[in-house]
Protein backbone atom coordinates (compact mmCIF):
# COMPACT_ATOMS: atom_id res chain seq x y z
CA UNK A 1 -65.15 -17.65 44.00
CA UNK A 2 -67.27 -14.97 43.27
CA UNK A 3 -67.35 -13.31 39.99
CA UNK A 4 -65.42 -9.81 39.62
CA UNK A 5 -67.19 -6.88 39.92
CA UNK A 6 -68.21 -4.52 37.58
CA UNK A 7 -66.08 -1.67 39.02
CA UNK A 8 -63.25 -3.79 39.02
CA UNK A 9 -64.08 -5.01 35.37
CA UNK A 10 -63.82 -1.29 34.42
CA UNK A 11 -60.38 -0.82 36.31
CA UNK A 12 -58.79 -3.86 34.38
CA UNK A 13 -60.20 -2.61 30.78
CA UNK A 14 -58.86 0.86 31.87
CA UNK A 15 -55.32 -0.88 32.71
CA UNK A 16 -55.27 -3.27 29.64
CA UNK A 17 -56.16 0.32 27.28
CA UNK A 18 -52.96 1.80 28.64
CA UNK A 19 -50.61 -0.98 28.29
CA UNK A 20 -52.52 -1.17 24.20
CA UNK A 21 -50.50 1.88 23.98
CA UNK A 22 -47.12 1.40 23.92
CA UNK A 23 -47.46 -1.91 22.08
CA UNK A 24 -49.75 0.15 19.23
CA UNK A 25 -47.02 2.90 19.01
CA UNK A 26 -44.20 0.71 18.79
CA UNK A 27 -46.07 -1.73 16.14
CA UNK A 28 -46.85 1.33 14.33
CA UNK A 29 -43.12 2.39 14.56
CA UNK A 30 -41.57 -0.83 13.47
CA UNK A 31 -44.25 -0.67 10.44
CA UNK A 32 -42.93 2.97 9.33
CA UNK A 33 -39.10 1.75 10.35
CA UNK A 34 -39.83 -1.21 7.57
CA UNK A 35 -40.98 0.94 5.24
CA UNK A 36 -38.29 3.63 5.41
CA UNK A 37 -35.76 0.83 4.55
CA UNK A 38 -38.16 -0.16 1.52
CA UNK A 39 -37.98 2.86 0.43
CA UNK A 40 -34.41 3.33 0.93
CA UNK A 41 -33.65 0.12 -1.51
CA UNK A 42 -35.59 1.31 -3.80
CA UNK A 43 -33.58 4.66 -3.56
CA UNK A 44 -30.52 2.84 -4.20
CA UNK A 45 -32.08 0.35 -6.98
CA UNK A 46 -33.14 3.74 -8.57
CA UNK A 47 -29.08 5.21 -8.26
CA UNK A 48 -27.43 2.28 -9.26
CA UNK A 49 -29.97 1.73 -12.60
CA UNK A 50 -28.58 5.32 -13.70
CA UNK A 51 -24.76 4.89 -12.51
CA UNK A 52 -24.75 1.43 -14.89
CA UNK A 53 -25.85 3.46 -17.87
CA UNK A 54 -23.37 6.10 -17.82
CA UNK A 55 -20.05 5.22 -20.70
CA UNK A 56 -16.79 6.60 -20.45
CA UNK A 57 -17.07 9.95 -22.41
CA UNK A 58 -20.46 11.24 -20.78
CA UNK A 59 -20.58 14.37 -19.48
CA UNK A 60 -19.29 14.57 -15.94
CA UNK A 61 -23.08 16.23 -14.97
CA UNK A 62 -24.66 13.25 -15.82
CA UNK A 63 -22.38 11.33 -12.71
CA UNK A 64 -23.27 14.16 -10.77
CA UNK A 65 -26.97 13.15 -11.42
CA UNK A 66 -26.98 10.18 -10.85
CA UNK A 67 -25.65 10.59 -7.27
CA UNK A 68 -28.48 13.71 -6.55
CA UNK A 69 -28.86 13.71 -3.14
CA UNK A 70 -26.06 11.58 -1.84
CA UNK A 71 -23.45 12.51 1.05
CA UNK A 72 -20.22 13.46 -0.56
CA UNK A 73 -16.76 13.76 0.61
CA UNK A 74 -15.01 16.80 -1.52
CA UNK A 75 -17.27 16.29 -4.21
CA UNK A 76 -14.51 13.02 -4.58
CA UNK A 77 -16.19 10.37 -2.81
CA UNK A 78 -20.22 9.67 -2.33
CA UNK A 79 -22.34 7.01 -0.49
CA UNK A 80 -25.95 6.12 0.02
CA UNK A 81 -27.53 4.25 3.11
CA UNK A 82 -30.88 3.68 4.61
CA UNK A 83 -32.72 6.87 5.78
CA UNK A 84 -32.79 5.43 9.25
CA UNK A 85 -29.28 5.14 9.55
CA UNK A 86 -28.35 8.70 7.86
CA UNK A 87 -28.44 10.68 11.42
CA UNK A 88 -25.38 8.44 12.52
CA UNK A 89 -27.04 7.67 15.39
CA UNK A 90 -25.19 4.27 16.26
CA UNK A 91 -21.75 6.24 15.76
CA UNK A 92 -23.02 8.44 18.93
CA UNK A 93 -23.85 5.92 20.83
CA UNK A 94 -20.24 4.66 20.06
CA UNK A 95 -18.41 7.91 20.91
CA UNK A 96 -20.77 8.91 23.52
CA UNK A 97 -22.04 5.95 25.34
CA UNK A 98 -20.03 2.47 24.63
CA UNK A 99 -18.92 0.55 21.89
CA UNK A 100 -20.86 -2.24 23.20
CA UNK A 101 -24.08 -0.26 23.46
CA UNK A 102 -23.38 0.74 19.23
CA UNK A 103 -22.74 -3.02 18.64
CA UNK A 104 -25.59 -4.65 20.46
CA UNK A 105 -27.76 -2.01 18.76
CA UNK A 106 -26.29 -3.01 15.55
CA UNK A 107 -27.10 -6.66 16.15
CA UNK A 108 -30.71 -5.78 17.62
CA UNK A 109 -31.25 -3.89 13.55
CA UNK A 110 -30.88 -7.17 11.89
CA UNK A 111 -32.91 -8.93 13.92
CA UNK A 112 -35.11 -6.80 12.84
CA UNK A 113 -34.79 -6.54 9.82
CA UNK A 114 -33.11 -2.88 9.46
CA UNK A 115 -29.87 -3.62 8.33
CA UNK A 116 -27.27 -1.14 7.58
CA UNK A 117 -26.01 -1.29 4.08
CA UNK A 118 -23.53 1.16 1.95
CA UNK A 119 -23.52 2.41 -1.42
CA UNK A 120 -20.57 3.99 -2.43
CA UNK A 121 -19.83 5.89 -5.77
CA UNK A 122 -16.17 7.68 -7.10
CA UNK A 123 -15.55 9.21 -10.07
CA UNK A 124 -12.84 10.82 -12.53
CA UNK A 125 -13.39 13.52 -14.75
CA UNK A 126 -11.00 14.73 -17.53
CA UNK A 127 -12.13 17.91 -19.33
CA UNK A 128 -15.92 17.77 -18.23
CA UNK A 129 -15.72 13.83 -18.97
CA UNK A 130 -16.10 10.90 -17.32
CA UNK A 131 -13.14 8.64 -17.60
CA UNK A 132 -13.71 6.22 -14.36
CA UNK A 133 -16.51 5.21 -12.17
CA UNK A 134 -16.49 2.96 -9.44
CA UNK A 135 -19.30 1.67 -7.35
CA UNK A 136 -19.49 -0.66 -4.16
CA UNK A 137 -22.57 -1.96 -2.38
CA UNK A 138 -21.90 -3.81 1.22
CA UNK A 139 -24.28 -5.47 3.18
CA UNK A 140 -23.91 -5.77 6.57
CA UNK A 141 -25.49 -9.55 7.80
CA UNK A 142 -25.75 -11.05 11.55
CA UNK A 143 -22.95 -13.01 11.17
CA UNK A 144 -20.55 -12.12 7.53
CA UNK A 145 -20.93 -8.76 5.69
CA UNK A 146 -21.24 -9.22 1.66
CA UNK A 147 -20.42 -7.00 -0.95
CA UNK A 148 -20.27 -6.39 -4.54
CA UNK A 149 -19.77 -3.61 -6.99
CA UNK A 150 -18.01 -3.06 -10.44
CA UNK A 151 -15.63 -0.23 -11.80
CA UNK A 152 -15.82 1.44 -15.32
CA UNK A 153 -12.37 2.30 -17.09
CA UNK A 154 -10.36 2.26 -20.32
CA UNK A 155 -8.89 -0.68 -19.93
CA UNK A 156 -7.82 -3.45 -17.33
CA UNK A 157 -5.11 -3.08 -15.15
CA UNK A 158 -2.13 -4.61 -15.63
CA UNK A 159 -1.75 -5.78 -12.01
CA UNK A 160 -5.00 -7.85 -12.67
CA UNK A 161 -3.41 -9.01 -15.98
CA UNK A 162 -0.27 -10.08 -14.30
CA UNK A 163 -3.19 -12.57 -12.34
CA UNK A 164 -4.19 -14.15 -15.90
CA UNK A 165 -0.98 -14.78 -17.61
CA UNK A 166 -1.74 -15.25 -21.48
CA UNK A 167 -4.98 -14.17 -21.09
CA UNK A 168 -5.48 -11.11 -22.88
CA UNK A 169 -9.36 -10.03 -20.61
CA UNK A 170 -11.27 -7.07 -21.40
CA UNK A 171 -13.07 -7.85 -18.48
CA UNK A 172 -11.84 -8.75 -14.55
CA UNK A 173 -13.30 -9.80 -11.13
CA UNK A 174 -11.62 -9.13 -8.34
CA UNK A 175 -11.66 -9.87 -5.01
CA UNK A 176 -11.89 -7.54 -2.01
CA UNK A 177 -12.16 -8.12 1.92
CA UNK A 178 -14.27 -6.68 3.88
CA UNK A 179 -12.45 -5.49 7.40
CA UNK A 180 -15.75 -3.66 8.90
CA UNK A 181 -17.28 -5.78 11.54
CA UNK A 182 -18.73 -8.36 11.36
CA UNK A 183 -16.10 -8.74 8.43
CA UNK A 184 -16.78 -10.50 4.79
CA UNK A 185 -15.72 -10.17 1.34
CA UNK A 186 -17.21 -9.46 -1.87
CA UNK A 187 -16.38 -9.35 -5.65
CA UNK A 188 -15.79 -6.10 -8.19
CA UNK A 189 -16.17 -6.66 -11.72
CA UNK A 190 -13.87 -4.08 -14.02
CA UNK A 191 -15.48 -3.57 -17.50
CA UNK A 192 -13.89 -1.90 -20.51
CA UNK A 193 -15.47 -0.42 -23.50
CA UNK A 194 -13.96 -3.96 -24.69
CA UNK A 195 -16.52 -5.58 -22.43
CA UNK A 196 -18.86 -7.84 -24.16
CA UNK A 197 -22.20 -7.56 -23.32
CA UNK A 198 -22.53 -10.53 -21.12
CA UNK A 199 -19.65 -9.52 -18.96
CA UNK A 200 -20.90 -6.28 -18.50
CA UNK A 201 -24.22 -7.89 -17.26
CA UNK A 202 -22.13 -9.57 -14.78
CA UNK A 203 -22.01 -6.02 -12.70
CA UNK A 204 -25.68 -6.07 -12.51
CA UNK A 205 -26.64 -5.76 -8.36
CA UNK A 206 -29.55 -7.68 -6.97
CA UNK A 207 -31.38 -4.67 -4.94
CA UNK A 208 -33.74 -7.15 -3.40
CA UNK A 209 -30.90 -7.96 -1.17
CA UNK A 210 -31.72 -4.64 0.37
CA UNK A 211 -35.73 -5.64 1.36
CA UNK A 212 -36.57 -6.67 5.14
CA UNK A 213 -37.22 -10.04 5.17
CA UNK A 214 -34.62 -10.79 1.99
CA UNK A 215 -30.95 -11.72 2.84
CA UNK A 216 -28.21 -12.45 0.61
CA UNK A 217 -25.55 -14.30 2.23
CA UNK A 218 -22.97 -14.51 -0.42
CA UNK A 219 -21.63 -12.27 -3.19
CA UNK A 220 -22.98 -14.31 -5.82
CA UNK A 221 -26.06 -13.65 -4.33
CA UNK A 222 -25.91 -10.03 -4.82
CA UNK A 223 -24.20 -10.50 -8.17
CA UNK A 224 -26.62 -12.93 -9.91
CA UNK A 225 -25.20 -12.86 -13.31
CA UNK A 226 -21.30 -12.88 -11.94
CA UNK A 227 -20.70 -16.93 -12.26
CA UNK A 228 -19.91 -17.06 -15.92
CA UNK A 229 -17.31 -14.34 -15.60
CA UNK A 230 -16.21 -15.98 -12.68
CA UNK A 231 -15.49 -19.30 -14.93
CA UNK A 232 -14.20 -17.70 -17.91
CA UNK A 233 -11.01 -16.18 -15.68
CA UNK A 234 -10.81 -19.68 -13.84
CA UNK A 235 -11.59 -17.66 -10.74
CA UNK A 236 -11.82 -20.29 -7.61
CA UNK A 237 -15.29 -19.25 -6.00
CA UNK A 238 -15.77 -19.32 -2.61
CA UNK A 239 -18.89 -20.56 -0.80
């Protein structure tokens, strides 16, 4: 067989150049995709640092900055998710295309890496002052969603006291489903200003969750410091 010639040794680097292309731009898109949802945990790292120091009392303005920038529903409810999902582009594809286009697009983002996630944030003010915050983070996996958050009021409810008979808690977990799909569930902490400092550390959200690359597959993942709490109210944990 006789070697290839030099013309056609130009033609194939020529073709090989052009198919470098596409693979460049779409490396160099995935890189920039991966980065955007770095960014976007830090964003909400950054939020939820500022929304665990507020106390019952502050001014309602200091809520209202520690949500800056955040999509808000009458100025009632507010929620946070990663920059590349903010154009609701899957939710046209759902409307406008098929559900099973949106869903297998869904899927395709966690292979990926680019998972959705949603932080959510409500408040109540009474004269200017804060008087309850609560705040939810889910994580949507490949195959169960996980969640976590915590809620900042007075006092517990009685409902959730009525679940501890002769146990007089400033502090609560409870647990909450999560019906989205693919579905999960997730726990929320309720502090008091009778909290004690390691309960209130139970609240505290791992944001690393968030990072490409880093999954939490649990609650108690996402809510490192929750297990005491979780054994001081007998609470059966699930696995």
């Amino acid at each position: 067989m006789s070697l290839p010639t030099s013309k056609f040794r130009v033609r194939l680097g020529f073709v090989l150049r052009l198919l470098l292309i596409p693979v460049l731009f779409l490396v160099t898109l995935y890189g920039v995709l991966l980065a955007l949802q770095t960014y976007s945990a830090w964003e909400a790292a950054r939020a939820l640092d500022k929304l665990q120091r507020l106390q019952l009392g502050d001014p309602a303005a200091a809520f209202t900055a520690a949500v800056s920038g955040w999509r808000s529903d009458r100025d009632e409810y507010y929620w946070l998710q990663p920059i590349i999902w903010r154009a609701d582009w899957d939710g046209w594809l759902y409307n406008h295309i098929s559900p099973r286009t949106a869903e297998w697009v869904r899927h395709l983002s966690v292979l990926l890496e680019l998972r959705f996630w949603r932080l959510q944030a409500s408040p109540r003010f009474e004269n200017g002052r804060i008087t309850y915050v609560s705040t939810t983070l889910l994580v949507f996996n490949r195959e169960e969603s996980v969640g976590g958050g915590w809620e900042l009021m007075s006092s517990v409810p009685e409902r959730y006291l009525r679940a501890t008979p002769g146990l007089n808690m400033p502090s609560f977990v409870a647990w909450f489903h999560i019906t989205s799909n693919p579905g999960g569930y997730g726990y929320r902490v309720i502090v008091t200003p009778r909290s004690s400092p390691g309960d209130v550390n139970a609240r505290q959200i791992k944001c690393t969750c968030l990072l490409p690359f880093r999954h939490c597959r649990t609650p108690l993942e996402l809510l490192p410091n929750l297990s005491p709490l979780l054994e001081k109210q007998n609470l059966v944990m699930r696995h």
